[in-house]
PDB file of N, CA and C in Angstrom:
ATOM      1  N   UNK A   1       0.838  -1.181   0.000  1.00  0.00           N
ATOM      2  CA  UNK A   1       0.000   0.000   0.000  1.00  0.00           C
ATOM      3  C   UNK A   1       0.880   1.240   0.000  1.00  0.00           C
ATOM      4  N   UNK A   2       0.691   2.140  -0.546  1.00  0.00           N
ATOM      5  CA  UNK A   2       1.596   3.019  -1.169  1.00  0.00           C
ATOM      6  C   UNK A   2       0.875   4.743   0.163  1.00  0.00           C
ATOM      7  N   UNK A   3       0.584   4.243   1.408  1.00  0.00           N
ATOM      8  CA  UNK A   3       0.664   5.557   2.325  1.00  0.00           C
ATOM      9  C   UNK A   3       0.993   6.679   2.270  1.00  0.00           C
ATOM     10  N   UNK A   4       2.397   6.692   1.438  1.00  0.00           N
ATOM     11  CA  UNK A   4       3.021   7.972   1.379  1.00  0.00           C
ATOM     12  C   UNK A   4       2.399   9.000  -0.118  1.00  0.00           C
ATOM     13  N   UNK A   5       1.382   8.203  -0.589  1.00  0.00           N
ATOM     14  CA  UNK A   5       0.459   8.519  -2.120  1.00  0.00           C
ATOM     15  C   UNK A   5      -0.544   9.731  -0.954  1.00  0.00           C
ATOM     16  N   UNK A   6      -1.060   9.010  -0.671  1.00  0.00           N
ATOM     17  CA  UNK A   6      -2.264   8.652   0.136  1.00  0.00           C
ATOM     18  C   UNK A   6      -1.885  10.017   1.217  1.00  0.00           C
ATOM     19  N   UNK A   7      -1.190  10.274   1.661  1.00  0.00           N
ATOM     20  CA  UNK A   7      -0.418  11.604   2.966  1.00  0.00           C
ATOM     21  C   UNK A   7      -0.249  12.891   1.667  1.00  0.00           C
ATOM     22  N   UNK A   8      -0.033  12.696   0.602  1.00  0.00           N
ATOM     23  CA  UNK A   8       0.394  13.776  -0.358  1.00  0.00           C
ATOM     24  C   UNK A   8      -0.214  14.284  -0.630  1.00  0.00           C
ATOM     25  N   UNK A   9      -1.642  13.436  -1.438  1.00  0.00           N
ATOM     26  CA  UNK A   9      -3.047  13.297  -1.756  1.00  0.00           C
ATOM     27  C   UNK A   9      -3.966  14.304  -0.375  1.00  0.00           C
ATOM     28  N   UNK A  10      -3.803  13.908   0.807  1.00  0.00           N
ATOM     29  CA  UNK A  10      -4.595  14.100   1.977  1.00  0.00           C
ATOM     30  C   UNK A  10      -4.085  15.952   2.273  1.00  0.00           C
ATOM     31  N   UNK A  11      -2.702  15.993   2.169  1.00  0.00           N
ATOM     32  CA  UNK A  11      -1.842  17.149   2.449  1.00  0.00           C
ATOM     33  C   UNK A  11      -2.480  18.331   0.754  1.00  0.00           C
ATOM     34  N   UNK A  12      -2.689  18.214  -0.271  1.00  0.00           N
ATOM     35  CA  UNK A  12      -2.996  18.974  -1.289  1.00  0.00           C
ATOM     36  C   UNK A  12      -4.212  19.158  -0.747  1.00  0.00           C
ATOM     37  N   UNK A  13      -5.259  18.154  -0.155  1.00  0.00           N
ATOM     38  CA  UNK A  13      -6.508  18.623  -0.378  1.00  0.00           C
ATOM     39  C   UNK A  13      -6.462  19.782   1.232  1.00  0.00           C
ATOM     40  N   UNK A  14      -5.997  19.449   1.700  1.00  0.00           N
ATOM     41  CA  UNK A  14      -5.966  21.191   3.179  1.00  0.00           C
ATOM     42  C   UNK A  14      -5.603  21.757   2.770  1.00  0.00           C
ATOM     43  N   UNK A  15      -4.511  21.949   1.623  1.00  0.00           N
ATOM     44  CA  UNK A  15      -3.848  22.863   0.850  1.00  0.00           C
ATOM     45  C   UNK A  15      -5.104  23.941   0.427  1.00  0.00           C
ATOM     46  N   UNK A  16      -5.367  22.869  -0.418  1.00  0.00           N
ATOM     47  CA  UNK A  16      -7.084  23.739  -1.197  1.00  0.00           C
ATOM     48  C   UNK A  16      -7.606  23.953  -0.487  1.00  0.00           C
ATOM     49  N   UNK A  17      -8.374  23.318   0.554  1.00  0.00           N
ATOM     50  CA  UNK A  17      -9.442  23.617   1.584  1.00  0.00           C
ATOM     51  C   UNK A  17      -8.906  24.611   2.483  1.00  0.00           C
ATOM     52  N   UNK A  18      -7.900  25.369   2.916  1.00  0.00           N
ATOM     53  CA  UNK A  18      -7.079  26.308   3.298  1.00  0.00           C
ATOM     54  C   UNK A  18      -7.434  27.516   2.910  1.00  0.00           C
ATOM     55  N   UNK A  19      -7.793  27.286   1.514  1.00  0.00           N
ATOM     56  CA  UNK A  19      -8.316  28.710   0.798  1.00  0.00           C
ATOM     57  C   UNK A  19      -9.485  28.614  -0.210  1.00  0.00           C
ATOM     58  N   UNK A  20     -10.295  27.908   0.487  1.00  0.00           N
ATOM     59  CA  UNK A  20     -11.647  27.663   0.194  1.00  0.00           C
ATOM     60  C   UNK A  20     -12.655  26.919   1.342  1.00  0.00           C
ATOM     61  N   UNK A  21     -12.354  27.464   2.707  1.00  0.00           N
ATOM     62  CA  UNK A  21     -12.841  26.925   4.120  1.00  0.00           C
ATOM     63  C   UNK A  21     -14.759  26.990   3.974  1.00  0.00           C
ATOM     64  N   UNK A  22     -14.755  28.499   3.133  1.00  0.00           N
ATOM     65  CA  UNK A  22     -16.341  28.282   2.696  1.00  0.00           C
ATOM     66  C   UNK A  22     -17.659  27.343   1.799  1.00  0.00           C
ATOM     67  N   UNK A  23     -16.432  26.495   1.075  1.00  0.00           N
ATOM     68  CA  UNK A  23     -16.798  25.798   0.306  1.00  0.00           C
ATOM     69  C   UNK A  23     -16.759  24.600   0.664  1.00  0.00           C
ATOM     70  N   UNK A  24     -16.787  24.431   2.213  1.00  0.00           N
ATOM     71  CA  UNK A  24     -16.422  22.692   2.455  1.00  0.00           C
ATOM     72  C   UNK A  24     -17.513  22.745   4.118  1.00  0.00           C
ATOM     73  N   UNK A  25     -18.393  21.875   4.211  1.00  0.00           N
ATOM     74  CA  UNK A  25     -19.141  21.402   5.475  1.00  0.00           C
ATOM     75  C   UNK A  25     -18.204  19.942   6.042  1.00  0.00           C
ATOM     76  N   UNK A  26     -17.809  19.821   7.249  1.00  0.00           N
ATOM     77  CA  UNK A  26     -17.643  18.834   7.821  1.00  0.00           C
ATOM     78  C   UNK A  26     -18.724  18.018   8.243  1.00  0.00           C
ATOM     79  N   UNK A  27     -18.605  16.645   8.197  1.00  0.00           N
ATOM     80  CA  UNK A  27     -19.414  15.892   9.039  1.00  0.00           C
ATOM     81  C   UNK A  27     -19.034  14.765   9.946  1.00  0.00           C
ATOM     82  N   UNK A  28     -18.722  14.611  11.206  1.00  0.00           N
ATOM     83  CA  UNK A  28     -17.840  13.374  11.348  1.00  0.00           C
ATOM     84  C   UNK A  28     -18.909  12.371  11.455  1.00  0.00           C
ATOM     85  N   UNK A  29     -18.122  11.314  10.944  1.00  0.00           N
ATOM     86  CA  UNK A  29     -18.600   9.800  10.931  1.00  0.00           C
ATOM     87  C   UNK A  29     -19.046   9.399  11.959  1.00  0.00           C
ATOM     88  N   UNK A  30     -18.652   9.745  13.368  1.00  0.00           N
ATOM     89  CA  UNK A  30     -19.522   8.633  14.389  1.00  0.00           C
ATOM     90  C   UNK A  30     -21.013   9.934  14.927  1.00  0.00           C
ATOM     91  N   UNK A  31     -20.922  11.151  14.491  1.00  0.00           N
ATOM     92  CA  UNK A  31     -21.897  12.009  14.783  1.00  0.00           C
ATOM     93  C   UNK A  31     -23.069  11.206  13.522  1.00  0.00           C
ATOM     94  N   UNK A  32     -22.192  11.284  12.842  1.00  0.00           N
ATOM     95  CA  UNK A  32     -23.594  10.657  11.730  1.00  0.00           C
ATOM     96  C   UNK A  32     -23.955   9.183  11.725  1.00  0.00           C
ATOM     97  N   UNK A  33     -23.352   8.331  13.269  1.00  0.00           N
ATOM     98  CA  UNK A  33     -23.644   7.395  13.315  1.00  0.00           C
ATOM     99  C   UNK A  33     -24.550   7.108  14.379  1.00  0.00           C
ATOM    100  N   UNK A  34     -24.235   7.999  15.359  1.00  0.00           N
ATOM    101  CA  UNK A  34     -25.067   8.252  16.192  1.00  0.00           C
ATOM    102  C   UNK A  34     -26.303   9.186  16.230  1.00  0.00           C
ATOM    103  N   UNK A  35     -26.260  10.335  15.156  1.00  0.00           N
ATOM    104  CA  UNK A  35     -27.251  11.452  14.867  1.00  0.00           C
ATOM    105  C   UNK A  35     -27.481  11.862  13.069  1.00  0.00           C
ATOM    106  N   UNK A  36     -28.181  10.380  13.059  1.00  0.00           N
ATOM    107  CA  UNK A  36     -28.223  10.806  11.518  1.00  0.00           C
ATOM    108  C   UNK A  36     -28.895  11.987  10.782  1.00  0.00           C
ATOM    109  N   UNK A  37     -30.139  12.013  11.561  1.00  0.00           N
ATOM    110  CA  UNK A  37     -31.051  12.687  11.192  1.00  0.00           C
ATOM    111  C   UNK A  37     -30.702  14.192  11.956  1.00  0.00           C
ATOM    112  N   UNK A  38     -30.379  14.471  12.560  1.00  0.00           N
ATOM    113  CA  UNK A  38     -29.966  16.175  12.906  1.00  0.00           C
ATOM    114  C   UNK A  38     -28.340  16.124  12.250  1.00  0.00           C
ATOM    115  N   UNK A  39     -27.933  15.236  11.638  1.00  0.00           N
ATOM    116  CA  UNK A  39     -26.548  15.958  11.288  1.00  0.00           C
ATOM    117  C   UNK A  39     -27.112  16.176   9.952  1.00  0.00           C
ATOM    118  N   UNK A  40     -27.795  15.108   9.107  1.00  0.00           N
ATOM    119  CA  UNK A  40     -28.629  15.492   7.880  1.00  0.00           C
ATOM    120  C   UNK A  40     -28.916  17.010   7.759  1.00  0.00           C
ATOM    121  N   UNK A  41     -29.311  17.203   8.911  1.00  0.00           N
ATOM    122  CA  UNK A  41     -30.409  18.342   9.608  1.00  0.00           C
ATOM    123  C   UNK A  41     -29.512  19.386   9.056  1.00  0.00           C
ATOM    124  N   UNK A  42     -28.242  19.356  10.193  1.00  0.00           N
ATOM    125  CA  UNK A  42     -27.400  20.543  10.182  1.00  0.00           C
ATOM    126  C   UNK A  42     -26.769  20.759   8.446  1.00  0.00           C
ATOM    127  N   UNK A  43     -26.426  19.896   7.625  1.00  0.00           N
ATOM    128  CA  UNK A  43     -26.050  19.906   6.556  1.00  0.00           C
ATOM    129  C   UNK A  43     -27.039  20.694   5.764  1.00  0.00           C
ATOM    130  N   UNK A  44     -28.237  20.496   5.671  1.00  0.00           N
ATOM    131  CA  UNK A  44     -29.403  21.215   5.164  1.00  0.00           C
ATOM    132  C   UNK A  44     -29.613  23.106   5.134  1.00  0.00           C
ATOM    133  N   UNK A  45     -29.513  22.824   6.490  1.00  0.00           N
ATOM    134  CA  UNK A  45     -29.160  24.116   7.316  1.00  0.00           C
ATOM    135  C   UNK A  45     -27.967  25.162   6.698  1.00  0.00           C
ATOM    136  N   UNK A  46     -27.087  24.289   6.446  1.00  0.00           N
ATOM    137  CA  UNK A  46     -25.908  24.954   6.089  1.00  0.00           C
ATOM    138  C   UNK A  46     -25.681  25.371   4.645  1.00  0.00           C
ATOM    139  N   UNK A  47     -26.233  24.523   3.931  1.00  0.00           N
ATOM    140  CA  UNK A  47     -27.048  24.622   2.244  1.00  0.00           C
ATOM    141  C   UNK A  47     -27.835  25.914   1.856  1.00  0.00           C
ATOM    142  N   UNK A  48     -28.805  26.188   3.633  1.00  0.00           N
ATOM    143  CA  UNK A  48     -30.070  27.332   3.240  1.00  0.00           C
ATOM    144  C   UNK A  48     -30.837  26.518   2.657  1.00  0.00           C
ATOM    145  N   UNK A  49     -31.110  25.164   2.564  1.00  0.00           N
ATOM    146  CA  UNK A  49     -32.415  24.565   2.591  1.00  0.00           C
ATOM    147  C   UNK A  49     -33.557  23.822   4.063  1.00  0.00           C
ATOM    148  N   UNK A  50     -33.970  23.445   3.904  1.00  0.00           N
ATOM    149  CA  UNK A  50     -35.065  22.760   4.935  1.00  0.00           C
ATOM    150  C   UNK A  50     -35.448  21.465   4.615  1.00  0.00           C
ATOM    151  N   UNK A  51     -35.381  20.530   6.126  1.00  0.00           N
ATOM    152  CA  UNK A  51     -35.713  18.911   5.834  1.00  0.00           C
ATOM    153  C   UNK A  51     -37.179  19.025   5.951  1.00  0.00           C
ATOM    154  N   UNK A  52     -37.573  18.453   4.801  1.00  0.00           N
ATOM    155  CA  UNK A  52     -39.161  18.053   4.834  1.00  0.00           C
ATOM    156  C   UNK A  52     -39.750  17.089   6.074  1.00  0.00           C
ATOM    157  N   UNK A  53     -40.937  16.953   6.444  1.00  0.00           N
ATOM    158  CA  UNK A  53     -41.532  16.119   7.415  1.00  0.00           C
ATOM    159  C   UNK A  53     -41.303  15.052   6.739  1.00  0.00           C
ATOM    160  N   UNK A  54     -41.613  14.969   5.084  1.00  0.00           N
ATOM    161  CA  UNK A  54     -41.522  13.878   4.246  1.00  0.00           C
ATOM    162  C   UNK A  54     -40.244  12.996   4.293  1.00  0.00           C
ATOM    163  N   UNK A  55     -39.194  14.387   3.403  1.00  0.00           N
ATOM    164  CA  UNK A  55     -38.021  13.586   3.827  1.00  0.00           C
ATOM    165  C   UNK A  55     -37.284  12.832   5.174  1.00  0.00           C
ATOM    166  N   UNK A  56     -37.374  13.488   6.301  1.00  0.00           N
ATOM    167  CA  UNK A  56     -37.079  13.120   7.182  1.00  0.00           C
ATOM    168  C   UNK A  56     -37.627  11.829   8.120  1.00  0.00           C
ATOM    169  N   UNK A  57     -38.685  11.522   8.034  1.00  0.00           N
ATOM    170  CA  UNK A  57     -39.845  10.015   7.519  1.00  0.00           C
ATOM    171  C   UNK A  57     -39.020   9.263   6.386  1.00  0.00           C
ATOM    172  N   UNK A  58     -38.290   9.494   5.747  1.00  0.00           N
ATOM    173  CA  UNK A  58     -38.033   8.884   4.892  1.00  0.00           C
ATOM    174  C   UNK A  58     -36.449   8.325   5.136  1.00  0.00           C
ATOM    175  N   UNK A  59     -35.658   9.108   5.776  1.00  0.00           N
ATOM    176  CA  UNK A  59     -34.610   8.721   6.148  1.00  0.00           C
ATOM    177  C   UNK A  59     -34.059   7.771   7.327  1.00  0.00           C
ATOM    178  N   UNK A  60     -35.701   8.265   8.092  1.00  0.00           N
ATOM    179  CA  UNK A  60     -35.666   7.801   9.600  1.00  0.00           C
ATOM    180  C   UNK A  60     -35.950   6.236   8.956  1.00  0.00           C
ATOM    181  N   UNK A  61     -36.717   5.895   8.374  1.00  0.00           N
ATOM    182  CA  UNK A  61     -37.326   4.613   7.140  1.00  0.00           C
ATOM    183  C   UNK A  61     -35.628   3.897   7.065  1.00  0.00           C
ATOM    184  N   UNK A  62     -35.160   4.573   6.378  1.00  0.00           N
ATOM    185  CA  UNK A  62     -33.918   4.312   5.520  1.00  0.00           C
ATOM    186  C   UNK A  62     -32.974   3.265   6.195  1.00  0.00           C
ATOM    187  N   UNK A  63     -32.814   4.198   7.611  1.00  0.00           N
ATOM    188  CA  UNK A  63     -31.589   4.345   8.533  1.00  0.00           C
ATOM    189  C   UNK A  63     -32.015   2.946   9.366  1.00  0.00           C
ATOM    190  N   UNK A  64     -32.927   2.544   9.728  1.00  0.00           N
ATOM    191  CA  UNK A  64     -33.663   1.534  10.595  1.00  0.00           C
ATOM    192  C   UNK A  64     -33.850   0.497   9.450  1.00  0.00           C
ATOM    193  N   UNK A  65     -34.024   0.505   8.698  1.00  0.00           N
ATOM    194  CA  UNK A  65     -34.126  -1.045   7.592  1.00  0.00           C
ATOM    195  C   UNK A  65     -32.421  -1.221   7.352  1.00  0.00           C
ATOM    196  N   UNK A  66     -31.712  -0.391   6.855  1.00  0.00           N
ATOM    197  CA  UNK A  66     -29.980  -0.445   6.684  1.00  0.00           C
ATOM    198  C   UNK A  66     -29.700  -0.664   8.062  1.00  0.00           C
ATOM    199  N   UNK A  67     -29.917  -0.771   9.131  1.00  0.00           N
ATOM    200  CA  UNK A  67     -28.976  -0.708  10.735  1.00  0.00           C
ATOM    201  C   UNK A  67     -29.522  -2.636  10.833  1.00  0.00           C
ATOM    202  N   UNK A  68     -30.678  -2.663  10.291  1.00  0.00           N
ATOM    203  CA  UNK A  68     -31.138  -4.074  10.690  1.00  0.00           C
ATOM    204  C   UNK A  68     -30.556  -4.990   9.829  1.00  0.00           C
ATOM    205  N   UNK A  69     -30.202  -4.362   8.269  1.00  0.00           N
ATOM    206  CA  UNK A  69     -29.249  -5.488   7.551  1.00  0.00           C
ATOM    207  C   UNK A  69     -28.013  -5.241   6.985  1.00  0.00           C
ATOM    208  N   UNK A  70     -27.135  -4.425   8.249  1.00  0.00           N
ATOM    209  CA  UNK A  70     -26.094  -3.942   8.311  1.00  0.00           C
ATOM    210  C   UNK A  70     -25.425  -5.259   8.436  1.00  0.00           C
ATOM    211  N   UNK A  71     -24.579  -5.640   7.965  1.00  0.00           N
ATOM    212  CA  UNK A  71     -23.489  -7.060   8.171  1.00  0.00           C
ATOM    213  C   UNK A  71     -22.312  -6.457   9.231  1.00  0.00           C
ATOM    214  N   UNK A  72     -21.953  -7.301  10.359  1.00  0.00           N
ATOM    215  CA  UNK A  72     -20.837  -7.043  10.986  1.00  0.00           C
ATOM    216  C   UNK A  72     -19.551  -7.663  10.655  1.00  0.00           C
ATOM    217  N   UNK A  73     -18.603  -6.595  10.333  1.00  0.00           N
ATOM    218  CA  UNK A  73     -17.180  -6.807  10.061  1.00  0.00           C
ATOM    219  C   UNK A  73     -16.329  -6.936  10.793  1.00  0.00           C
ATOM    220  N   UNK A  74     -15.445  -7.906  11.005  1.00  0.00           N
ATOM    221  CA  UNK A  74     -14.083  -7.924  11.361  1.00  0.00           C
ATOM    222  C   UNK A  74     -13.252  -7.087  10.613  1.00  0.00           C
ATOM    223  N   UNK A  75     -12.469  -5.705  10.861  1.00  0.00           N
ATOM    224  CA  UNK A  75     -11.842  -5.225  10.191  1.00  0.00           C
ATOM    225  C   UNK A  75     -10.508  -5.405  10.727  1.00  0.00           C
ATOM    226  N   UNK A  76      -9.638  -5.734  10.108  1.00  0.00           N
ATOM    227  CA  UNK A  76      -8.501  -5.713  10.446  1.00  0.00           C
ATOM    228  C   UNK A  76      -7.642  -4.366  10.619  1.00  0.00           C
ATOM    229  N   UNK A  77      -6.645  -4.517  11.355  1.00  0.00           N
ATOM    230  CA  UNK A  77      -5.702  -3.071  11.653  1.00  0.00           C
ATOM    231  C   UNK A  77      -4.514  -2.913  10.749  1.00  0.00           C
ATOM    232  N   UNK A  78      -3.988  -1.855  11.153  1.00  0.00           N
ATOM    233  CA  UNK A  78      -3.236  -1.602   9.664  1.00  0.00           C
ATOM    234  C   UNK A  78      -1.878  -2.324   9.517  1.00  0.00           C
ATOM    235  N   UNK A  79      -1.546  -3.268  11.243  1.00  0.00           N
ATOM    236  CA  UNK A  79      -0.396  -3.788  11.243  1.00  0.00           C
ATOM    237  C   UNK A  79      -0.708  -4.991  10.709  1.00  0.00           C
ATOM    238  N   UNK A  80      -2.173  -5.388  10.041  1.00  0.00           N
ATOM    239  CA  UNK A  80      -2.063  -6.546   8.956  1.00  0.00           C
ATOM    240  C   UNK A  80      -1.862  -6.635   7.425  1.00  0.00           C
ATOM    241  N   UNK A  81      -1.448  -5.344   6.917  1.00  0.00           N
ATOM    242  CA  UNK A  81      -0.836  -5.100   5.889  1.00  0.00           C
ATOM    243  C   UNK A  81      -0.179  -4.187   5.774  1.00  0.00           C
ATOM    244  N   UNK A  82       1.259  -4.691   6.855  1.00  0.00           N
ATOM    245  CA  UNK A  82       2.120  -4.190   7.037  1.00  0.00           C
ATOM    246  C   UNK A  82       2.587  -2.516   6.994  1.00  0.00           C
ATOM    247  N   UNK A  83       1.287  -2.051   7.369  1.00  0.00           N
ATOM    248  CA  UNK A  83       1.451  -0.378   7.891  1.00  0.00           C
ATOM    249  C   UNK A  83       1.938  -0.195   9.163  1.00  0.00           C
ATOM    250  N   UNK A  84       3.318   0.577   9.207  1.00  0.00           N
ATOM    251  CA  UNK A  84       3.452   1.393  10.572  1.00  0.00           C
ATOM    252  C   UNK A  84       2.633   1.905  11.220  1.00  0.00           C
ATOM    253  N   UNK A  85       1.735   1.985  12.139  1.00  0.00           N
ATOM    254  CA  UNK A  85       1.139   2.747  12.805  1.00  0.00           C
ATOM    255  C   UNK A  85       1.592   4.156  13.143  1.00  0.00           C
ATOM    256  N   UNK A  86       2.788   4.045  13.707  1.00  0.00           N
ATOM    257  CA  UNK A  86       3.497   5.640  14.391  1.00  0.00           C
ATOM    258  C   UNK A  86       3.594   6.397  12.937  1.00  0.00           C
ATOM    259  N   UNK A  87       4.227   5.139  11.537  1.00  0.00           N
ATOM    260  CA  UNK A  87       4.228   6.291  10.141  1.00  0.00           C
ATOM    261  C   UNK A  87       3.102   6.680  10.250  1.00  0.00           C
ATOM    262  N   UNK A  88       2.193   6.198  10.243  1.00  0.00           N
ATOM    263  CA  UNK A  88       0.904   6.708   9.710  1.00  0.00           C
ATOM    264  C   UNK A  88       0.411   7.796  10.171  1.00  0.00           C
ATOM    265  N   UNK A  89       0.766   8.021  11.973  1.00  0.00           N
ATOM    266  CA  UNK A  89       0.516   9.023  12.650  1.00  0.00           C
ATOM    267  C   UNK A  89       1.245  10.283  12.187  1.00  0.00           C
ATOM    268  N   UNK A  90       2.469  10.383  11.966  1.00  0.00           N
ATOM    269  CA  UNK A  90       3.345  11.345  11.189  1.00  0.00           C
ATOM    270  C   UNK A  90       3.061  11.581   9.992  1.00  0.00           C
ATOM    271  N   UNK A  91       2.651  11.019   9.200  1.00  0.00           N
ATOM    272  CA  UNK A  91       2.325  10.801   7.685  1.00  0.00           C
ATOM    273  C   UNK A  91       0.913  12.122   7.292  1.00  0.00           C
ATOM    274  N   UNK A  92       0.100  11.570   8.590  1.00  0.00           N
ATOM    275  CA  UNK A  92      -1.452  12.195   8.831  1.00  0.00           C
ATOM    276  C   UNK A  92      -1.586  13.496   9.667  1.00  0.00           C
ATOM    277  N   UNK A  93      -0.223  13.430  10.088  1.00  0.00           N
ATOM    278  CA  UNK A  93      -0.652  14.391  11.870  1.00  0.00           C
ATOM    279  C   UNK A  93      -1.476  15.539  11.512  1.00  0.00           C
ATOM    280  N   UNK A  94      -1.226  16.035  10.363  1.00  0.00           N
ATOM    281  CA  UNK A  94      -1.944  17.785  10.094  1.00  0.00           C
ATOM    282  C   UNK A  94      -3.512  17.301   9.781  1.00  0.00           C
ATOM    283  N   UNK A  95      -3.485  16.649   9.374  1.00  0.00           N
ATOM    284  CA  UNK A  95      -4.982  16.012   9.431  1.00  0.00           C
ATOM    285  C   UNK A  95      -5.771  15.239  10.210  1.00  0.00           C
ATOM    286  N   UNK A  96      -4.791  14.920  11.264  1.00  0.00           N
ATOM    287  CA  UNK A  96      -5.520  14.227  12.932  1.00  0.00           C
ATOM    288  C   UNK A  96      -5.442  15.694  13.239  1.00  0.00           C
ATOM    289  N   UNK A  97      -4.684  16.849  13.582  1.00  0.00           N
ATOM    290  CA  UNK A  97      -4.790  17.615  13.836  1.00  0.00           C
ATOM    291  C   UNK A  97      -5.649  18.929  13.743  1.00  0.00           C
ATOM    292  N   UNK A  98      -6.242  18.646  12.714  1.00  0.00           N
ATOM    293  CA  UNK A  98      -6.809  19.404  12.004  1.00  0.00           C
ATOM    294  C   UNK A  98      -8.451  19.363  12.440  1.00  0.00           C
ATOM    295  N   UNK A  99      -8.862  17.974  12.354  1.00  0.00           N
ATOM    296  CA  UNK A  99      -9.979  17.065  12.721  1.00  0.00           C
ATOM    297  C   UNK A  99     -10.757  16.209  13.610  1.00  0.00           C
ATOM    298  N   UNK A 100      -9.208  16.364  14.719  1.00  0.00           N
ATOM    299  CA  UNK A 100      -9.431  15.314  15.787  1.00  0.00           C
ATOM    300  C   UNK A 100      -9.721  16.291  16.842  1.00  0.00           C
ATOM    301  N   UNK A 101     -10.654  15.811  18.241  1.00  0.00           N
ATOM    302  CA  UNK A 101     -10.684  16.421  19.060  1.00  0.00           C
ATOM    303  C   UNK A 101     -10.785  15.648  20.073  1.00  0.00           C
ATOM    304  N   UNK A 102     -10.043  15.617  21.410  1.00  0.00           N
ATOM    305  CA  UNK A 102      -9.878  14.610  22.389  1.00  0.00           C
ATOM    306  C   UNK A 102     -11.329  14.138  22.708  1.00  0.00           C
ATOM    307  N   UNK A 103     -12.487  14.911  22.791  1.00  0.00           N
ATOM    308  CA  UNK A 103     -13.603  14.390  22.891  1.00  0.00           C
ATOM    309  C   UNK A 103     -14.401  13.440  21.585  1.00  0.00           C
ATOM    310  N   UNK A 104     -13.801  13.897  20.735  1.00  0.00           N
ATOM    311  CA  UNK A 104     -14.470  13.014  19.895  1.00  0.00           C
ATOM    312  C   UNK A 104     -13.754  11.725  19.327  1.00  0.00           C
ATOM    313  N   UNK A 105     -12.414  11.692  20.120  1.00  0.00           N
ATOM    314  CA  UNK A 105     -11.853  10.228  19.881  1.00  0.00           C
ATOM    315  C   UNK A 105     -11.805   9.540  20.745  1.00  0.00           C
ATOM    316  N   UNK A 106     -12.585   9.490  21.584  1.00  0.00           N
ATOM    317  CA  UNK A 106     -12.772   8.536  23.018  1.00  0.00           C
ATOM    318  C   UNK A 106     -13.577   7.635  22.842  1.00  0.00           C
TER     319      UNK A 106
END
């Protein structure tokens, strides 16, 4: 696996997003795993549009049929195809840094 692609790749795009902060919404993954429907929400919000009663019935639909035939994975870690961990941390740091917040990696 070619990591150091992948850190270059990750490092251009803050580059851009650096000087285009208006043009980009965050969403983290376990907020939208735990709060689908108000992070939906907030994304909407941030657009200047509005979630319908409809749509939002519809997602709530969505999210509860996909959670029930969600398959559980064994994922393996990155020391099973032979990734450094500590590289990876150095490789990434401006982007753990950037993104991470002690509360939201607990």
């Amino acid at each position: 696996l070619n990591v150091e692609t992948w850190s270059v790749g990750m490092t251009r795009t803050l580059d851009f997003r650096a000087d285009n902060e208006d043009r980009f919404y965050d969403i983290d993954f376990r907020q939208m795993q735990s709060e689908p429907i108000e992070t939906v929400r907030s994304l909407y919000a941030w657009l200047g549009a509005e979630v319908s009663v409809e749509f939002e019935a519809g997602m709530r639909r969505w999210w509860q049929t996909a959670a029930a035939n969600r398959e559980q994975i064994d994922r393996p870690g990155p020391e099973a195809f032979g990734i450094d961990v500590d590289g990876l941390e150095s490789l990434f740091a401006r982007y753990t840094q950037r993104f991470s917040t002690a509360e939201r990696d607990r």
